[in-house]
Protein backbone atom coordinates (compact mmCIF):
# COMPACT_ATOMS: atom_id res chain seq x y z
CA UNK A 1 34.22 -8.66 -45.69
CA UNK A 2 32.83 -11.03 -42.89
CA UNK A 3 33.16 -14.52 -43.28
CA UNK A 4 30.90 -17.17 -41.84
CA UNK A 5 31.27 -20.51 -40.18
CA UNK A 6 31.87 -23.66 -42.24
CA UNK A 7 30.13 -25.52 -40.32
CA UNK A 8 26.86 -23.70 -39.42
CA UNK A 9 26.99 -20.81 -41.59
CA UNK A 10 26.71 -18.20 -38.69
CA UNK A 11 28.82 -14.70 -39.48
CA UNK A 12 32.44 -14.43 -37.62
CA UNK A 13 35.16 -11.76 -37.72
CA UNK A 14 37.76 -12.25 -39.61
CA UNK A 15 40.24 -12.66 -36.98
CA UNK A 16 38.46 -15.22 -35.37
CA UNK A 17 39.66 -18.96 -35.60
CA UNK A 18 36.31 -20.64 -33.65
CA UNK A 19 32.93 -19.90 -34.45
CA UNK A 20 31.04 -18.06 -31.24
CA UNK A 21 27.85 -20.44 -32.15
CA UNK A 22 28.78 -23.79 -32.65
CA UNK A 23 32.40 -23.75 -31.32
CA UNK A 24 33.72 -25.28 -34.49
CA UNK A 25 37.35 -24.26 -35.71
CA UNK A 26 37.73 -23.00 -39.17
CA UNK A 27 40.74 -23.40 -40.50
CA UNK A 28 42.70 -21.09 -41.99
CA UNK A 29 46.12 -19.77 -43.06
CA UNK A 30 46.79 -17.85 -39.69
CA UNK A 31 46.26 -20.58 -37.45
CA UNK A 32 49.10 -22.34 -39.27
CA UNK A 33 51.22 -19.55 -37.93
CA UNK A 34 50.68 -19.78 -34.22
CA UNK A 35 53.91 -21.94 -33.33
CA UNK A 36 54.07 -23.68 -30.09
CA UNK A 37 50.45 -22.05 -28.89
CA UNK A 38 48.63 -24.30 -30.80
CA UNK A 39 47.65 -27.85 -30.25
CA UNK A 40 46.27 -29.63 -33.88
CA UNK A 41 44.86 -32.76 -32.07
CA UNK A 42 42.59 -31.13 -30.33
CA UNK A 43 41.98 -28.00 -32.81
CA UNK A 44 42.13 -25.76 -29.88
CA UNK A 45 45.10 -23.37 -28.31
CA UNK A 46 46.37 -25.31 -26.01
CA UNK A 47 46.44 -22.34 -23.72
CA UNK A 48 42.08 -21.59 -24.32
CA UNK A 49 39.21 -24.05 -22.71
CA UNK A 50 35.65 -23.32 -24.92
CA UNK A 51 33.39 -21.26 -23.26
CA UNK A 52 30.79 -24.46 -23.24
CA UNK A 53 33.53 -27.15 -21.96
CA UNK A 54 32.61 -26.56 -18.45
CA UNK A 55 34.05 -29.36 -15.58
CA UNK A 56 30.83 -31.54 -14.83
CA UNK A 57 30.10 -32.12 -11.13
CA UNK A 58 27.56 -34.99 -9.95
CA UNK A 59 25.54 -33.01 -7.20
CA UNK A 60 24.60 -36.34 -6.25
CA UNK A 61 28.18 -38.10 -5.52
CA UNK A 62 28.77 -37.81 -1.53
CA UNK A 63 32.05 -39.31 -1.71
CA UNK A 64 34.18 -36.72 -0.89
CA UNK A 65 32.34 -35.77 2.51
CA UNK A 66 33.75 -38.79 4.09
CA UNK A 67 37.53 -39.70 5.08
CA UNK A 68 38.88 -41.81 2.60
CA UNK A 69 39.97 -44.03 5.99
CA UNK A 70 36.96 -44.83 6.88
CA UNK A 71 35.94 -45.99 3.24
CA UNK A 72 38.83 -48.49 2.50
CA UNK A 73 38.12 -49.71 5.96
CA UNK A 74 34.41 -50.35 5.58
CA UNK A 75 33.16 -51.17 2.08
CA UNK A 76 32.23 -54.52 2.91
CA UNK A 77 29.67 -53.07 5.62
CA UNK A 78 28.69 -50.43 3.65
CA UNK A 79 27.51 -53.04 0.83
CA UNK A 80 25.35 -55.32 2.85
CA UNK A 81 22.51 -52.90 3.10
CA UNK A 82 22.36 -53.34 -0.82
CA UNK A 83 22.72 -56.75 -1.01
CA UNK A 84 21.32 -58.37 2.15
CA UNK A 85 17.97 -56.17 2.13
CA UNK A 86 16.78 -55.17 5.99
CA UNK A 87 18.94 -58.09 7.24
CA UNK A 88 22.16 -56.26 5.78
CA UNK A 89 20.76 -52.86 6.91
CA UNK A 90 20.72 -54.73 10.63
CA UNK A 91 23.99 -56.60 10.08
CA UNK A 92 25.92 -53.13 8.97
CA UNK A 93 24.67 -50.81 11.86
CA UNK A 94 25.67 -53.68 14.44
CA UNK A 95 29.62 -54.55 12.32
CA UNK A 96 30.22 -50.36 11.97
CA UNK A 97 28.34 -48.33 14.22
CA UNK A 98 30.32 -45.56 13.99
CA UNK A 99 31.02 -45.46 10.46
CA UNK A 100 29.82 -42.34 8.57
CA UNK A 101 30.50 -44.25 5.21
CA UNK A 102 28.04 -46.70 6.71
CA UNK A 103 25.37 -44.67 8.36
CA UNK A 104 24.83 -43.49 4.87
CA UNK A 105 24.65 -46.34 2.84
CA UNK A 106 22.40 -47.70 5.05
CA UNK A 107 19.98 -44.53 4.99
CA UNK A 108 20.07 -45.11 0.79
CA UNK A 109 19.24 -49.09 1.32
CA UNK A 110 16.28 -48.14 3.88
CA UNK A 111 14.99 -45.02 1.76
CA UNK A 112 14.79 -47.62 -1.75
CA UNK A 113 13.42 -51.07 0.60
CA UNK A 114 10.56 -48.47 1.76
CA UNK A 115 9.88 -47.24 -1.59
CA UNK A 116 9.61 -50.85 -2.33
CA UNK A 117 7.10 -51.93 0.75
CA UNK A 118 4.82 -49.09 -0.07
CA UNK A 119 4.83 -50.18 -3.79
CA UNK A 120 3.78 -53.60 -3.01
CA UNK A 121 1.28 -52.94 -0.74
CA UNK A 122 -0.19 -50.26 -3.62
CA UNK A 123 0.56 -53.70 -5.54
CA UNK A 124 -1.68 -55.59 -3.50
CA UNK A 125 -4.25 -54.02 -2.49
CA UNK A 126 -5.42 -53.37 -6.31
CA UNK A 127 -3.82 -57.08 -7.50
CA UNK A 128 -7.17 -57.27 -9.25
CA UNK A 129 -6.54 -54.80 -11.80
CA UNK A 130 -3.92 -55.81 -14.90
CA UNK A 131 -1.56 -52.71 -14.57
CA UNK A 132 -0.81 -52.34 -11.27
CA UNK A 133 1.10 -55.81 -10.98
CA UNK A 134 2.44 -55.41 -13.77
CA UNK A 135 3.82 -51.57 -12.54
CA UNK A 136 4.83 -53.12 -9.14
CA UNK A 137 7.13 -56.04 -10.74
CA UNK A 138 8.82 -53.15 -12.96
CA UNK A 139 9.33 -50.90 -9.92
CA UNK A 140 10.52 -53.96 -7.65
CA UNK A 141 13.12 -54.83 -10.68
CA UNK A 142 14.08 -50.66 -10.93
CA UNK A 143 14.66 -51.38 -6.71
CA UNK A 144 16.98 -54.60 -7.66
CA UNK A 145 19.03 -52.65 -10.24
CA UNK A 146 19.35 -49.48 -8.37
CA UNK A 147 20.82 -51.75 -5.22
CA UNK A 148 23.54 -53.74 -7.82
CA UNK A 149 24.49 -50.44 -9.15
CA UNK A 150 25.05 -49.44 -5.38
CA UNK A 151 26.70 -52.31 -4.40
CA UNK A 152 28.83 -51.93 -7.47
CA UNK A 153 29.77 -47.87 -6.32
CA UNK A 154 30.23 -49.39 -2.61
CA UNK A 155 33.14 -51.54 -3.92
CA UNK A 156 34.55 -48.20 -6.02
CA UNK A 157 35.08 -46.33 -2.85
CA UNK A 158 31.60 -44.10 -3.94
CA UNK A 159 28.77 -42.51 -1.98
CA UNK A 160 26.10 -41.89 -4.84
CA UNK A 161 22.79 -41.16 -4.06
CA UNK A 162 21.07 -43.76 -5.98
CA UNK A 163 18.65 -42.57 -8.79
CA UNK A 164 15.53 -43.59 -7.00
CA UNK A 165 15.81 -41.66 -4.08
CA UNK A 166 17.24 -38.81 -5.71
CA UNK A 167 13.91 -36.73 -4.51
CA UNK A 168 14.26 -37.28 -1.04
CA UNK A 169 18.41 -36.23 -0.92
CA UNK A 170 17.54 -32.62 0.86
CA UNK A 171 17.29 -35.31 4.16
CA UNK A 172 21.03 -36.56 3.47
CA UNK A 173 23.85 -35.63 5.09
């Protein structure tokens, strides 16, 4: 006789302890037999990852492409771009020109402060309707946030693509 899952009902052999469709463990007298192999805080062997517990990697997350030298030894030019709009971007390219670590946080600041000029210009040339200026001060705030969270990844050692110019990160290094 076959049974099924507790959890979701779905049919499993009899020797199986997980269910194949959910992943959940059922329980049984055999698995209190498997000694050392088996790990109750997690309900898992300790030996066995689940098919669906696959490491997650941020395609986005640069950091690794630099040297970790050139990080530690310019985060604080790396951050002005994000903090210090087009006079950081200026101030960082003169302080580290040949920083890597640099070049690329300063590519991120330009890519979201252009995104930002073309948005107010859309802004004002149709100030006369109620949406638009409305849509521009959301997107201006969205710019603001997305250059604190980079600041914030600057000062972790991190080279994220920020989310608002995650479209245009084929022309990254």
């Amino acid at each position: 006789m076959m049974r099924t899952c507790q959890k979701c009902g779905a049919p499993m052999d009899d020797g199986a302890i997980f269910c194949s469709n959910c992943g959940y463990q059922n329980a049984s007298a055999e698995t209190a037999d498997m000694g050392g192999s088996y790990s109750p805080s997690y309900g898992q062997p300790s030996y066995q990852t689940p098919p669906y517990a696959q490491p997650v990697y941020d395609i986005y997350d640069k950091t690794a492409s630099f040297d970790p030298k050139d990080i530690s030894e310019n985060k604080l030019y790396a951050v002005l771009p994000y903090l210090f709009s087009f006079l950081g971007v200026i101030a960082a390219g003169i302080l580290a020109p040949k920083s890597e670590y640099v070049r690329f946080h300063i590519k991120q600041a330009l890519k979201l402060y252009i995104m930002q000029a073309f948005a107010l210009m859309l802004t004002a040339l149709l100030c006369w309707t109620l949406l638009v200026p409305f849509a521009g001060m959301i997107f201006a705030l969205a710019v603001i946030i997305s250059c604190i969270v980079a600041a914030v990844q600057v000062c972790s050692g991190k080279a994220v693509i920020p989310v608002l110019t995650r479209k245009f990160s084929s022309l990254d290094v």
